[in-house]
Every structure is written in structure tokens, then in C-alpha cells.
PDB file of N, CA and C in Angstrom:
ATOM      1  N   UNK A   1       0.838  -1.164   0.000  1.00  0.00           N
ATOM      2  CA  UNK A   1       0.000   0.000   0.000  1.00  0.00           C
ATOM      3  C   UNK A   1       0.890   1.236   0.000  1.00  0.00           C
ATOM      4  N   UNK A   2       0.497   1.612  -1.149  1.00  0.00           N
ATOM      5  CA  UNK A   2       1.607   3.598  -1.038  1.00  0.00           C
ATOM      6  C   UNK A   2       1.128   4.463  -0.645  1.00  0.00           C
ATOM      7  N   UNK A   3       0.026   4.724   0.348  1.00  0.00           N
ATOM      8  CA  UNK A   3      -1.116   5.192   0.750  1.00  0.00           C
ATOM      9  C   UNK A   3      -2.264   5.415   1.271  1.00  0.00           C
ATOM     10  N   UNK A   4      -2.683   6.401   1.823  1.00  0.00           N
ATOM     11  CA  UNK A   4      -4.505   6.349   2.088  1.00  0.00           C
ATOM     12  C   UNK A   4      -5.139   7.287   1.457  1.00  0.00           C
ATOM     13  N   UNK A   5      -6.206   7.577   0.730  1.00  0.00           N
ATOM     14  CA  UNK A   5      -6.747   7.808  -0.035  1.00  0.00           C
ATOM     15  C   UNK A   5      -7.249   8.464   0.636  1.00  0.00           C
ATOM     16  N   UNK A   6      -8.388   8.059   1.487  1.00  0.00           N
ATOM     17  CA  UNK A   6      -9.236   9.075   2.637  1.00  0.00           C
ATOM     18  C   UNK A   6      -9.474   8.145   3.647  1.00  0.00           C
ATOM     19  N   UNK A   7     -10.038   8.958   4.993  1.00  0.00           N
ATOM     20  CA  UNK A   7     -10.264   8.038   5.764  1.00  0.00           C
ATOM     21  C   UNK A   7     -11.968   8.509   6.319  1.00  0.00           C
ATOM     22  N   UNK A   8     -12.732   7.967   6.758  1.00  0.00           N
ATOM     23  CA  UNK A   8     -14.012   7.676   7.335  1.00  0.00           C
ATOM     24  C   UNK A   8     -14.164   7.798   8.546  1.00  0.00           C
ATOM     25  N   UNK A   9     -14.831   8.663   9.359  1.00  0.00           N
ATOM     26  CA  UNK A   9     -14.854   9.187  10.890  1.00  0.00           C
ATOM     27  C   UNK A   9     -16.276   9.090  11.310  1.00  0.00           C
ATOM     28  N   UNK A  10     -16.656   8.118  12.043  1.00  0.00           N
ATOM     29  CA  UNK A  10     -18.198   8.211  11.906  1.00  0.00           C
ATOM     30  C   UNK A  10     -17.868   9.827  13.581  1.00  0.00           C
ATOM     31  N   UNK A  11     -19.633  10.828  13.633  1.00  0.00           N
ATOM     32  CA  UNK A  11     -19.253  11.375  14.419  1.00  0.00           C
ATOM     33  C   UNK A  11     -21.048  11.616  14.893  1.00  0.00           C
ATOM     34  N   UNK A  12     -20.843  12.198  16.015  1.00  0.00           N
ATOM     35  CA  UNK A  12     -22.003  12.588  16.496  1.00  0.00           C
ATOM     36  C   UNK A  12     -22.434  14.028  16.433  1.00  0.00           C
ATOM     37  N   UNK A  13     -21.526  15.026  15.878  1.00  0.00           N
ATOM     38  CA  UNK A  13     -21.753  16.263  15.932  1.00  0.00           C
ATOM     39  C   UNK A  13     -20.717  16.481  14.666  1.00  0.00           C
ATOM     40  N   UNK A  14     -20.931  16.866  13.660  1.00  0.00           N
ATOM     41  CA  UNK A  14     -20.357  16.955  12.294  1.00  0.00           C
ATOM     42  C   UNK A  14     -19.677  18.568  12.738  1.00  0.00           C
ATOM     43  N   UNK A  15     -20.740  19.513  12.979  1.00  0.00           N
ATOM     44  CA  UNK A  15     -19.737  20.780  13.017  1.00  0.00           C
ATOM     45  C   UNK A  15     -18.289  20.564  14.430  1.00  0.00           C
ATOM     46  N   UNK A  16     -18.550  19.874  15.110  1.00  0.00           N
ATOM     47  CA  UNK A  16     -17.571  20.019  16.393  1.00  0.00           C
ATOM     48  C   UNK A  16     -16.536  19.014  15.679  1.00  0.00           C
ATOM     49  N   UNK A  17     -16.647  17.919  15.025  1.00  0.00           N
ATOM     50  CA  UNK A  17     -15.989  16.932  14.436  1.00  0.00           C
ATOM     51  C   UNK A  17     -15.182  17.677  13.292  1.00  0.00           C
ATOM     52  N   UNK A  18     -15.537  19.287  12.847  1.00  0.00           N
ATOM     53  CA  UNK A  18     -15.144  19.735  11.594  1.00  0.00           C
ATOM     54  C   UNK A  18     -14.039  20.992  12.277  1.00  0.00           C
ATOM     55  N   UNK A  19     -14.218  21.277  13.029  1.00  0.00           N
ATOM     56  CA  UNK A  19     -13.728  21.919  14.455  1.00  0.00           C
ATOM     57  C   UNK A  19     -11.835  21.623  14.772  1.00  0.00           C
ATOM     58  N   UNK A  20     -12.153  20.150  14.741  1.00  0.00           N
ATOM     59  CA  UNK A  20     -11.054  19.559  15.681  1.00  0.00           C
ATOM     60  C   UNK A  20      -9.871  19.068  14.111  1.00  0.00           C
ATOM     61  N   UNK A  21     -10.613  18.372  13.159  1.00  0.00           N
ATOM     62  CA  UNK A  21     -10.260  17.641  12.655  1.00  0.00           C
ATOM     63  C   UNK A  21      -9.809  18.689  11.135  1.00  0.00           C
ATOM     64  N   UNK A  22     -10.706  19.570  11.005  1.00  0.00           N
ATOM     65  CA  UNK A  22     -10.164  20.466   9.484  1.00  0.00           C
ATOM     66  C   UNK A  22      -9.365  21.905  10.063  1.00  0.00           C
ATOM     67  N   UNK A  23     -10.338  22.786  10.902  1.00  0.00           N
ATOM     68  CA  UNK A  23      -9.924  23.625  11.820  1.00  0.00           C
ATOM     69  C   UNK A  23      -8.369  23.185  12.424  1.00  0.00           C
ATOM     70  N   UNK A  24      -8.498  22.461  13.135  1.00  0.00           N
ATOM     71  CA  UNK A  24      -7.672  22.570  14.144  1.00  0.00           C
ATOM     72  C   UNK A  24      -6.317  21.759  13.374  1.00  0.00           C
ATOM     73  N   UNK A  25      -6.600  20.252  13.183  1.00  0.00           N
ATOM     74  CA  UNK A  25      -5.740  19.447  12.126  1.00  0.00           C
ATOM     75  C   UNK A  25      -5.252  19.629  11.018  1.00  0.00           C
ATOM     76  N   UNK A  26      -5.858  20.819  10.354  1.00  0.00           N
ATOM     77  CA  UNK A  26      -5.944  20.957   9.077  1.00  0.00           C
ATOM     78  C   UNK A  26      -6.153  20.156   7.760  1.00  0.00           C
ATOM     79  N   UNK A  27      -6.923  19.035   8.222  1.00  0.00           N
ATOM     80  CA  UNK A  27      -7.325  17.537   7.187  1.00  0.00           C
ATOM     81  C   UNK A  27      -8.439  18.056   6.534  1.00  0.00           C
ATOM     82  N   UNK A  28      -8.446  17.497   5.442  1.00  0.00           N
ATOM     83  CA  UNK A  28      -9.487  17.784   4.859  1.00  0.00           C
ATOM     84  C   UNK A  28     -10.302  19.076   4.396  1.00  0.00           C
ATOM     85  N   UNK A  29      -9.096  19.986   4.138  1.00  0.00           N
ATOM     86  CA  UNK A  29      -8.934  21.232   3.882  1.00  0.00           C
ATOM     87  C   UNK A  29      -8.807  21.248   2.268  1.00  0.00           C
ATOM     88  N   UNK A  30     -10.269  22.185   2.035  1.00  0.00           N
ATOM     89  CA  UNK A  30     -10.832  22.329   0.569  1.00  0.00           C
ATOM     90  C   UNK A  30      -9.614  22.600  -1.107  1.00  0.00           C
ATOM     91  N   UNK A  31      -8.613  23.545   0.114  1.00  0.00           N
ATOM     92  CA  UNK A  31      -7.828  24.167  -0.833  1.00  0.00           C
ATOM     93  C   UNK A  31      -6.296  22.995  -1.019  1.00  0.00           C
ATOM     94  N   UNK A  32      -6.458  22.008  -0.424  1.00  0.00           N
ATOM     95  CA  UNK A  32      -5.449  21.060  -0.872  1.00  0.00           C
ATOM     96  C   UNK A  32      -6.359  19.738  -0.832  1.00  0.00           C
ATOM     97  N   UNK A  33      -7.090  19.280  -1.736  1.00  0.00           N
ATOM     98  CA  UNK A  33      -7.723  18.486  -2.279  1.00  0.00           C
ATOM     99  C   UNK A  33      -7.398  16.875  -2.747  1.00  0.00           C
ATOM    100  N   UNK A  34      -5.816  17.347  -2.427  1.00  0.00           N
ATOM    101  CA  UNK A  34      -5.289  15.825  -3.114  1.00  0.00           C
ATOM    102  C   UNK A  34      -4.781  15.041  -1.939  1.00  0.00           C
ATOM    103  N   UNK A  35      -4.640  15.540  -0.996  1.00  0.00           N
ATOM    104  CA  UNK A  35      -4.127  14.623   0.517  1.00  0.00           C
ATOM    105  C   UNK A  35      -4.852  15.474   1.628  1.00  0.00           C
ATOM    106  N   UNK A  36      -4.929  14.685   2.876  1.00  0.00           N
ATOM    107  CA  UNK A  36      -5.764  14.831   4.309  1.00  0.00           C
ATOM    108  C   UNK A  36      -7.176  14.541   4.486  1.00  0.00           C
ATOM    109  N   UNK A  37      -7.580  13.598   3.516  1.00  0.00           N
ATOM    110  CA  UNK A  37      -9.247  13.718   3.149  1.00  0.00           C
ATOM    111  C   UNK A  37      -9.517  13.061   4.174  1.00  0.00           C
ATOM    112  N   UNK A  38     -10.537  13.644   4.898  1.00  0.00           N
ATOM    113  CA  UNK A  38     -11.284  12.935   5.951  1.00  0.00           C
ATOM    114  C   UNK A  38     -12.757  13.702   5.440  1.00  0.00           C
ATOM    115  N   UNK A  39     -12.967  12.371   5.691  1.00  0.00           N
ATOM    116  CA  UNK A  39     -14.786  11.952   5.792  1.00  0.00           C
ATOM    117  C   UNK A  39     -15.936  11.894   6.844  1.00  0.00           C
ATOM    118  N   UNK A  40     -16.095  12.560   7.348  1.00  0.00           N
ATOM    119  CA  UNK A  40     -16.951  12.794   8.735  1.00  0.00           C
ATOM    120  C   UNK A  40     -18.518  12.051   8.432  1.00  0.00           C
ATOM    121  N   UNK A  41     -18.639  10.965   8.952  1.00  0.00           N
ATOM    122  CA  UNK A  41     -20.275  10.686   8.485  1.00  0.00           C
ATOM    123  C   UNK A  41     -21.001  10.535  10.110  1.00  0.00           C
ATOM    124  N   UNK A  42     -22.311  10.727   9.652  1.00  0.00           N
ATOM    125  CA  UNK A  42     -22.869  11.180  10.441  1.00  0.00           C
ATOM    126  C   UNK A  42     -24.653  10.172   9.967  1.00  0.00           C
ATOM    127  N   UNK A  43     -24.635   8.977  10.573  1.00  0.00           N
ATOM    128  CA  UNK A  43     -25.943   8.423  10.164  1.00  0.00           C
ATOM    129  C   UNK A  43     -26.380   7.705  11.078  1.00  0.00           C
ATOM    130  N   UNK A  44     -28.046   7.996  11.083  1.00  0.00           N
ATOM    131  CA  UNK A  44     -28.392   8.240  12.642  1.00  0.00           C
ATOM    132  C   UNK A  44     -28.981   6.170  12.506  1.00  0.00           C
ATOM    133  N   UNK A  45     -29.719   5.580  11.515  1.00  0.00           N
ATOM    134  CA  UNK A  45     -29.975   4.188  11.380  1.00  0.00           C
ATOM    135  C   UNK A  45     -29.458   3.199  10.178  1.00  0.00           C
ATOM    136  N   UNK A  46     -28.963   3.037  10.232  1.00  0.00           N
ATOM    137  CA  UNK A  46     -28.193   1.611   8.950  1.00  0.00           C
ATOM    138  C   UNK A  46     -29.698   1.203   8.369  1.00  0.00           C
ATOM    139  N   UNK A  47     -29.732   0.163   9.732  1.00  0.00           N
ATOM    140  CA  UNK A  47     -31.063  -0.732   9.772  1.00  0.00           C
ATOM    141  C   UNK A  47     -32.216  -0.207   8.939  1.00  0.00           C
ATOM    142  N   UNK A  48     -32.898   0.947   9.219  1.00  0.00           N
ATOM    143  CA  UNK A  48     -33.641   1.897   8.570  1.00  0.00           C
ATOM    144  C   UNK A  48     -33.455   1.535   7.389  1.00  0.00           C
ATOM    145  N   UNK A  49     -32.292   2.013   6.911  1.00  0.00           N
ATOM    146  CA  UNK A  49     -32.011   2.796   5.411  1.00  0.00           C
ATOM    147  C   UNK A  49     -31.977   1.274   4.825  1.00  0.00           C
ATOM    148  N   UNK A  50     -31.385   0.191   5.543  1.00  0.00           N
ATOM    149  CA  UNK A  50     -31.257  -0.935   4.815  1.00  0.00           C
ATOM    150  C   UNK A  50     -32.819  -2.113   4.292  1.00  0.00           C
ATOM    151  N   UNK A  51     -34.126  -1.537   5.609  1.00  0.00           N
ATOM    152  CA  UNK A  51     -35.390  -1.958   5.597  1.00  0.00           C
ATOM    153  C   UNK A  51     -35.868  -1.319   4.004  1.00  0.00           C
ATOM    154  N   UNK A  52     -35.623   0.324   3.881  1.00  0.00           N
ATOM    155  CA  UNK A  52     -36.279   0.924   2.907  1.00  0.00           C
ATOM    156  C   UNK A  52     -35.894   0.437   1.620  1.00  0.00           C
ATOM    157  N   UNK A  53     -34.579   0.209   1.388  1.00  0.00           N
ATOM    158  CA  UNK A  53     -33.763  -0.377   0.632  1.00  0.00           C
ATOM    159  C   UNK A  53     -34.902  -1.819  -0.145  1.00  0.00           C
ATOM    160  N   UNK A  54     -34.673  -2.533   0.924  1.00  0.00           N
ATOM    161  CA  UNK A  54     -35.094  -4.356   0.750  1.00  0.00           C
ATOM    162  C   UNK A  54     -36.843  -3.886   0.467  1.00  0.00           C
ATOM    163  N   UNK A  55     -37.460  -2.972   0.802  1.00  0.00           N
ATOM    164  CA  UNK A  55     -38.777  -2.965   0.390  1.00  0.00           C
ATOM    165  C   UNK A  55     -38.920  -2.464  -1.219  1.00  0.00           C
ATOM    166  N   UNK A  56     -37.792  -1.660  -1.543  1.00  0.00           N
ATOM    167  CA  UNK A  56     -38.003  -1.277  -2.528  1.00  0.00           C
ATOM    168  C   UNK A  56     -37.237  -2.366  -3.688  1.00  0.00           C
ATOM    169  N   UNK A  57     -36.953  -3.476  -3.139  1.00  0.00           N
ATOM    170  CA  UNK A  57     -36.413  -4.608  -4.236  1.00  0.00           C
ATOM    171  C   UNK A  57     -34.670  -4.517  -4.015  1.00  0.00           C
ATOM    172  N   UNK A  58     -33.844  -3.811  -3.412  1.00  0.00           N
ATOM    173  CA  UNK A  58     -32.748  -3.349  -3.813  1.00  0.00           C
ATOM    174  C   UNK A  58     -31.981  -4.018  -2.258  1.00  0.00           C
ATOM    175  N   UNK A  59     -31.822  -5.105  -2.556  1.00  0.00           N
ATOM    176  CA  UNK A  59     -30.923  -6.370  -1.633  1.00  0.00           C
ATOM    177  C   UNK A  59     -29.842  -7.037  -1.910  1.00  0.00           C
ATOM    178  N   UNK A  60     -29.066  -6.213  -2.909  1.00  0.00           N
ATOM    179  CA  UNK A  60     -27.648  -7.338  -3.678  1.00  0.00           C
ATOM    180  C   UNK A  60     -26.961  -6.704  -2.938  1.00  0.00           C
ATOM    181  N   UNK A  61     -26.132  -7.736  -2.258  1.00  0.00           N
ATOM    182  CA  UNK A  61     -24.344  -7.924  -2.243  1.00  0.00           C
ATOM    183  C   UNK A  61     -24.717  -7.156  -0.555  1.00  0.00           C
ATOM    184  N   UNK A  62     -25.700  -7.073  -0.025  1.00  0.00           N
ATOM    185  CA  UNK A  62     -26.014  -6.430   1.360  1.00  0.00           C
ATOM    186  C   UNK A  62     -24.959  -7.673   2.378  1.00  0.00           C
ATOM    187  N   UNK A  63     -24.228  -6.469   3.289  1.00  0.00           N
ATOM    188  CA  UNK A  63     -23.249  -7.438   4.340  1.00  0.00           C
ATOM    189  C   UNK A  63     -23.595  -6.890   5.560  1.00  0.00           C
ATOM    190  N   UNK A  64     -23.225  -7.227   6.466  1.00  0.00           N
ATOM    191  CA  UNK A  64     -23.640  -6.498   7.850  1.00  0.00           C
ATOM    192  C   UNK A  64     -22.191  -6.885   8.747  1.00  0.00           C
ATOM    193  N   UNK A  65     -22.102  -5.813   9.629  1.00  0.00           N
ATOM    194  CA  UNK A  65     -20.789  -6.421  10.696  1.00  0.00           C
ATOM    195  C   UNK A  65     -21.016  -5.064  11.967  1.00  0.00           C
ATOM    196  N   UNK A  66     -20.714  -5.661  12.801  1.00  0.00           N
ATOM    197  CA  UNK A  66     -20.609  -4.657  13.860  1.00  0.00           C
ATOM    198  C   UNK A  66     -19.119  -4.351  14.720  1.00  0.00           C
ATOM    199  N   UNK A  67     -18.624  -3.270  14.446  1.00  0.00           N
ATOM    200  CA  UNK A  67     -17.346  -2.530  14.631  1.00  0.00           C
ATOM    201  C   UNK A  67     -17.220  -2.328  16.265  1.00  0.00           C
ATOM    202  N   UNK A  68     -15.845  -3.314  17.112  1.00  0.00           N
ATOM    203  CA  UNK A  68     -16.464  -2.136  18.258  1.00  0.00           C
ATOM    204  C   UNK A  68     -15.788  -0.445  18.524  1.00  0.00           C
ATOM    205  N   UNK A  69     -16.402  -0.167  19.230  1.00  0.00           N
ATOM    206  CA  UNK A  69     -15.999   1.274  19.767  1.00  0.00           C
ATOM    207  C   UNK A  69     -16.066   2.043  21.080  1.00  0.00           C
ATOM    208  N   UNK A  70     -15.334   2.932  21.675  1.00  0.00           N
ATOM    209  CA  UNK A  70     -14.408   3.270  22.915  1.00  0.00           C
ATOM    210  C   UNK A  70     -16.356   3.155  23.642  1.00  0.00           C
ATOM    211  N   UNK A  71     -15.581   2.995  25.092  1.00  0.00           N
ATOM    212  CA  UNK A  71     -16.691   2.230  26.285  1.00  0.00           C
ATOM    213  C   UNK A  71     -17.546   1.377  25.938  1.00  0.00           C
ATOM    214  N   UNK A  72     -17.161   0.234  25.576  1.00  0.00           N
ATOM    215  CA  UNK A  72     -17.623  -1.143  25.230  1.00  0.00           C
ATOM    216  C   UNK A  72     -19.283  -0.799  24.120  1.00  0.00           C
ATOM    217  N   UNK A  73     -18.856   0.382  23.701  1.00  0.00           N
ATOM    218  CA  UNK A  73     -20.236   0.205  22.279  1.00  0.00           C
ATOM    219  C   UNK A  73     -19.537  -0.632  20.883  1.00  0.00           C
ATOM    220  N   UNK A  74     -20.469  -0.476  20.306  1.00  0.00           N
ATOM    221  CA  UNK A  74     -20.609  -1.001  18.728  1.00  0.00           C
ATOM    222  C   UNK A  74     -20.524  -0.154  17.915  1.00  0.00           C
ATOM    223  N   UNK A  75     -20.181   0.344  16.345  1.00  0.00           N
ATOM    224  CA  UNK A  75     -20.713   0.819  15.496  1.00  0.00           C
ATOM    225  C   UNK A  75     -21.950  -0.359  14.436  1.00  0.00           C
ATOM    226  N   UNK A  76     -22.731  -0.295  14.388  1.00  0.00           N
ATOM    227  CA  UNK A  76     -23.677  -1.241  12.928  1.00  0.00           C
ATOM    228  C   UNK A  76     -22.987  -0.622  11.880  1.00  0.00           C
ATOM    229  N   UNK A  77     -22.603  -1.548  10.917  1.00  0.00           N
ATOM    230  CA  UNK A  77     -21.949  -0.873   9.529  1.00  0.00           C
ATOM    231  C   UNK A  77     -22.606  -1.951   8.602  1.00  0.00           C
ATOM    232  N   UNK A  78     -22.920  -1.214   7.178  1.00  0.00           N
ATOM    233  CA  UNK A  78     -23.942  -2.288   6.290  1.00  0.00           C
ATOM    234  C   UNK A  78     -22.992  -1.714   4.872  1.00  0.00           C
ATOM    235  N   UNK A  79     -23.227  -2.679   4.068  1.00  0.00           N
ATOM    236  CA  UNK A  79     -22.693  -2.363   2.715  1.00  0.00           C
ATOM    237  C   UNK A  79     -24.157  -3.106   1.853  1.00  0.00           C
ATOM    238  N   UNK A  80     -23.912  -2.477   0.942  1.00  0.00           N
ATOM    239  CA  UNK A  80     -24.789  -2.724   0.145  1.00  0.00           C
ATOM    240  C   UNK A  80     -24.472  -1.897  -1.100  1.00  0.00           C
ATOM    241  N   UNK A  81     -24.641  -3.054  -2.389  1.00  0.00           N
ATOM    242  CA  UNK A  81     -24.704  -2.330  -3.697  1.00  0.00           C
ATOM    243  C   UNK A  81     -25.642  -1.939  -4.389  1.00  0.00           C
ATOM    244  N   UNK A  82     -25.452  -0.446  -5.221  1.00  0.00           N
ATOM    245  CA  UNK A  82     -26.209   0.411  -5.828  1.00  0.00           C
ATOM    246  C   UNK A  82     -26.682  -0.277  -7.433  1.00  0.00           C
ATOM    247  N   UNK A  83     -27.567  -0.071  -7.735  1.00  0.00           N
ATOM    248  CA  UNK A  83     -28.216  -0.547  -9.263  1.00  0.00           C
ATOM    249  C   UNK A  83     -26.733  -0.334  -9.813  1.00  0.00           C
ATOM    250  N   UNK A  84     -26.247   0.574 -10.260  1.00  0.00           N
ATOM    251  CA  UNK A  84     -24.924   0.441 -11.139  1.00  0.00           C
ATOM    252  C   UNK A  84     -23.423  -0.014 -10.354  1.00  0.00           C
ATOM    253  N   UNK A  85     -23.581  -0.723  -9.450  1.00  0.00           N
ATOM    254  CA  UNK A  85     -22.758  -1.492  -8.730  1.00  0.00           C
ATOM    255  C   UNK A  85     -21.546  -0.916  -8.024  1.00  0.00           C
ATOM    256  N   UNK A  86     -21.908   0.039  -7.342  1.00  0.00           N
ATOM    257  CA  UNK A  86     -21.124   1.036  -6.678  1.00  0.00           C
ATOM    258  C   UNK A  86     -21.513   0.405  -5.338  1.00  0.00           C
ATOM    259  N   UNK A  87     -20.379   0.357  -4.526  1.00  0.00           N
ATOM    260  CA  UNK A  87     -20.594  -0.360  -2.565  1.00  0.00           C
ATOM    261  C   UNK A  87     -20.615   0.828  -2.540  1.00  0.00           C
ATOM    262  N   UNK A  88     -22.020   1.066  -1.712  1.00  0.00           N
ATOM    263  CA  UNK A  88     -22.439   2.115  -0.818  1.00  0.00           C
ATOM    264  C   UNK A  88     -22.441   1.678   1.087  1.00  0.00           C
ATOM    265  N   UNK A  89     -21.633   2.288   1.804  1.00  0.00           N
ATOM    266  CA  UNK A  89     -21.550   1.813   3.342  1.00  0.00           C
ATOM    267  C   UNK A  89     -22.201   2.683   3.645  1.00  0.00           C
ATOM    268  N   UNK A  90     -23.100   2.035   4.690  1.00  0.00           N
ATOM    269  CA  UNK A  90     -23.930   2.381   5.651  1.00  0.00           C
ATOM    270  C   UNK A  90     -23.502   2.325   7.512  1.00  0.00           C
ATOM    271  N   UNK A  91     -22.968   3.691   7.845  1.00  0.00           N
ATOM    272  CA  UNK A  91     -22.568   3.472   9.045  1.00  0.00           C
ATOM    273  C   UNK A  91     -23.468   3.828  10.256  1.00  0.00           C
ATOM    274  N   UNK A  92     -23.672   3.606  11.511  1.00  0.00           N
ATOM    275  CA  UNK A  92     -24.636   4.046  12.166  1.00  0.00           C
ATOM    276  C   UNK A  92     -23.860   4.688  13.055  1.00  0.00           C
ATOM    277  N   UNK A  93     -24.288   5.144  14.408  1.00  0.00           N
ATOM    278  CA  UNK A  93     -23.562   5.816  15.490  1.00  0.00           C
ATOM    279  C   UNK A  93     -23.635   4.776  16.426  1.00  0.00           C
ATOM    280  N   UNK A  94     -22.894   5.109  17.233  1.00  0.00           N
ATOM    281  CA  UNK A  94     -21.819   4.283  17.920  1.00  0.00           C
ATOM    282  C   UNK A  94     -22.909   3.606  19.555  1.00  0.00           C
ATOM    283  N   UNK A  95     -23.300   2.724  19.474  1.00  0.00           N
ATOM    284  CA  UNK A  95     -24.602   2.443  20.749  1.00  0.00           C
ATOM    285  C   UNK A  95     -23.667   1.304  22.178  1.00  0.00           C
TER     286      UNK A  95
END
């Protein structure tokens, strides 16, 4: 690996998360575009989005795993592919 491309931050407060991490870190700063990319996501049900999904016919390549995270929580994380076969992840907040 010669690299990271970007990295994925699930958060509970996107502006305080944008604060610490672009502000303060300087990652993910608009005007240098080609390195520090961080990804702040912020999604409140997987499960949800993955029910609406399967009602509407759209169930290929769906995975599920649960991540843990600091004071003995979980993250839910779902993948699932898009009609033109793009993995779309589905992360939840941290329970």
C-alpha cells in the first residue's frame, strides 16, 4: 500500500468533528484536495435505510458487521450495492 486515499470518521456532531479535525488538524482542507481527506459521516440508522432499501427490491451484495468502539459500544456498519454497482456503506452511530 503507497497510501490512504481518505479516511471515514463516523461522528455525532459533524460541526464540532469539523472543528477539531479540518480547523484545528488541518485535514481535509478544501484548498489542498489531493491529501488529508477525511470523511466525517454522520448516520443516525443503517437498519432503517437498509429496511427501505429491501422494500423497494434493492438487496444485492447487502453485508452487515458490527465494529467495536471506545466504552464497550458497537458501530452497525452495512454495505450494500447500488443498481450500477457502486458499494455504498452504511454506518450508524456508535450504541
Amino acid at each position: 500500500m503507497s497510501g490512504v486515499h481518505h479516511s471515514a470518521i463516523c461522528t455525532a456532531d459533524v460541526e464540532r468533528s469539523l472543528r477539531f479535525w479540518r480547523d484545528g488538524l488541518g485535514l481535509g482542507n478544501p484548498q489542498t484536495p489531493d491529501s488529508g481527506i477525511v470523511e466525517l459521516v454522520e448516520f443516525a440508522d443503517a437498519d432503517e435505510a437498509l429496511s427501505a432499501l429491501a422494500e423497494s427490491g434493492f438487496t444485492d451484495g447487502v453485508r452487515r458487521i458490527a465494529v467495536p468502539a471506545p466504552d464497550g459500544k458497537t458501530v452497525a456498519m452495512a454495505v450494500v450495492t447500488a443498481p450500477d454497482g457502486v458499494l455504498v456503506e452504511l454506518i450508524g452511530v456508535a450504541q
